[in-house]
C-alpha atoms as a PDB file:
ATOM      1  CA  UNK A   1     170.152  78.328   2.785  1.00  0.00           C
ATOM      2  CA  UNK A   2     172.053  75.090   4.544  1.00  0.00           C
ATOM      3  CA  UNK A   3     170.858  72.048   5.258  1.00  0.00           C
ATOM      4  CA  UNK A   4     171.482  72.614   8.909  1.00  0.00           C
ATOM      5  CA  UNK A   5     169.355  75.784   8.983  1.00  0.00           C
ATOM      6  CA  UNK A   6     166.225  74.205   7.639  1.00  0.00           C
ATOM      7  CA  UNK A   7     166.707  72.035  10.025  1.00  0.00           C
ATOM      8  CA  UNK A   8     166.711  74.394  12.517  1.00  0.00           C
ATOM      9  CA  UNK A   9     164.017  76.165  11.609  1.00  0.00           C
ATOM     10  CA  UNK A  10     161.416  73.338  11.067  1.00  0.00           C
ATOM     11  CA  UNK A  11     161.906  72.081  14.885  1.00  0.00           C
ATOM     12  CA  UNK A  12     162.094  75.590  16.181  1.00  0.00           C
ATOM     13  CA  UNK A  13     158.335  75.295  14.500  1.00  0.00           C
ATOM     14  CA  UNK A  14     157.127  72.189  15.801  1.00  0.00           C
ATOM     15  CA  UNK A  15     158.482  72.844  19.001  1.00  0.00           C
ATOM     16  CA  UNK A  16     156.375  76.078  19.414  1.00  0.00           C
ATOM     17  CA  UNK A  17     153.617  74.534  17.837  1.00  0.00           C
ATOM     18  CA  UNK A  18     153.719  71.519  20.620  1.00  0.00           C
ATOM     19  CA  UNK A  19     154.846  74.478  23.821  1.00  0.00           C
ATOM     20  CA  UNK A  20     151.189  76.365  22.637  1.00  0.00           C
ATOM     21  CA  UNK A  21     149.559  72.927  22.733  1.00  0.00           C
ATOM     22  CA  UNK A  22     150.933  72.497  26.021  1.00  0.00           C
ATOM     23  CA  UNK A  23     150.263  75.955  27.392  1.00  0.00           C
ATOM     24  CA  UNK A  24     146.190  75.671  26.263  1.00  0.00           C
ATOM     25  CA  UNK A  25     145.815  72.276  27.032  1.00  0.00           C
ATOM     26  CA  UNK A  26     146.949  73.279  30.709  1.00  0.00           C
ATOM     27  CA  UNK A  27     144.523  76.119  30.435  1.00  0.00           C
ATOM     28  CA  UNK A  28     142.189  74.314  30.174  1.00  0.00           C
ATOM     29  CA  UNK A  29     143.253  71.529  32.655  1.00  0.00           C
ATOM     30  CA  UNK A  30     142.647  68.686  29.545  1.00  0.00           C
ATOM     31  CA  UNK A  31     138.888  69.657  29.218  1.00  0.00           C
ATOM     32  CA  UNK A  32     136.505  70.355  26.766  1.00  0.00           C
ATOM     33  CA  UNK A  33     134.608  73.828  27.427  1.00  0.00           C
ATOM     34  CA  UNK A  34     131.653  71.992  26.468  1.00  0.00           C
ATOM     35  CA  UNK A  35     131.752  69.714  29.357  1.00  0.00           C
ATOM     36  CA  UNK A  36     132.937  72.491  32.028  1.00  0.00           C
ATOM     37  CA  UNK A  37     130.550  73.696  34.316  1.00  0.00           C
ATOM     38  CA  UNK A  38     129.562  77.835  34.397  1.00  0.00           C
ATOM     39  CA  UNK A  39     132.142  78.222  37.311  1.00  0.00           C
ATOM     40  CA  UNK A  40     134.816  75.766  35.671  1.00  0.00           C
ATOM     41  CA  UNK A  41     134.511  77.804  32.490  1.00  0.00           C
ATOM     42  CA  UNK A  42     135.143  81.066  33.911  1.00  0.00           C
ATOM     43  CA  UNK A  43     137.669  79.429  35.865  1.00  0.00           C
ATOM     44  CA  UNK A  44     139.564  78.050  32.433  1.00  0.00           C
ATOM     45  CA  UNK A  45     139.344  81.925  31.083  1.00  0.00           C
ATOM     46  CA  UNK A  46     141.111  82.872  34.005  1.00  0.00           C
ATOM     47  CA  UNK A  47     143.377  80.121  33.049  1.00  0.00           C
ATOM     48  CA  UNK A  48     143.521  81.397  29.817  1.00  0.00           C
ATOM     49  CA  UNK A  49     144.518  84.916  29.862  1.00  0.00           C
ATOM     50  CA  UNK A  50     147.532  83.008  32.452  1.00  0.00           C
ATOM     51  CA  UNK A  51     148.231  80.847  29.538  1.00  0.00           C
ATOM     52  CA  UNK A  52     148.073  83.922  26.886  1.00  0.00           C
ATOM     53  CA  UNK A  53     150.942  86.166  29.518  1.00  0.00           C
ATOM     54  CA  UNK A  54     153.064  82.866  29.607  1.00  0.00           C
ATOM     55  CA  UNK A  55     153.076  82.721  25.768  1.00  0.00           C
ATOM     56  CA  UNK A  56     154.070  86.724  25.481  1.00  0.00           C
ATOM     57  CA  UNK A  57     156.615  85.759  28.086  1.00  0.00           C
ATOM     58  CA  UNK A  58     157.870  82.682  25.817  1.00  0.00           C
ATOM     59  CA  UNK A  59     158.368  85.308  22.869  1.00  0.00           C
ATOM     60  CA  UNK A  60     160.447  87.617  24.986  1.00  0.00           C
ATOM     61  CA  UNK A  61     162.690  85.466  26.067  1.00  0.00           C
ATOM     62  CA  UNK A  62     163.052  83.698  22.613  1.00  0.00           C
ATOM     63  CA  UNK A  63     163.852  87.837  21.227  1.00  0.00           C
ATOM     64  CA  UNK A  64     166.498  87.705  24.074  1.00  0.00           C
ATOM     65  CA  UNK A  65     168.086  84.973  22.905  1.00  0.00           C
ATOM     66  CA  UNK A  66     168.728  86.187  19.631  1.00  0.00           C
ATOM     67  CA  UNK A  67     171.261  88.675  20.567  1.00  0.00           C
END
């Protein structure tokens, strides 16, 4: 394997790493479940199964790329 593709491949893993940060994090709109409300929680499931679609959606498109 080349240099360059190690490369690659380590940033193509941090950068998925930080874009399902990113996607949970906006989930659950920077707060800790513990602190939610009943109604907030439910609310950040909600956000959650949005965030969990937008992830399958991120792997189709990265498959689509690839040919």
């Amino acid at each position: 394997m080349n240099p360059n593709a190690i490369i690659n491949m380590i940033m193509r893993l941090f950068l998925r790493r930080g874009m399902n940060a990113g996607i949970n994090y906006m989930a659950n709109r920077g707060r800790n479940p513990k602190d939610m409300t009943p109604e907030e929680r439910q609310n950040a499931k909600a956000g959650r199964e949005n965030a969990r679609r937008a992830q399958q959606a991120m792997r189709v498109t990265r498959r689509m790329g690839k040919f």
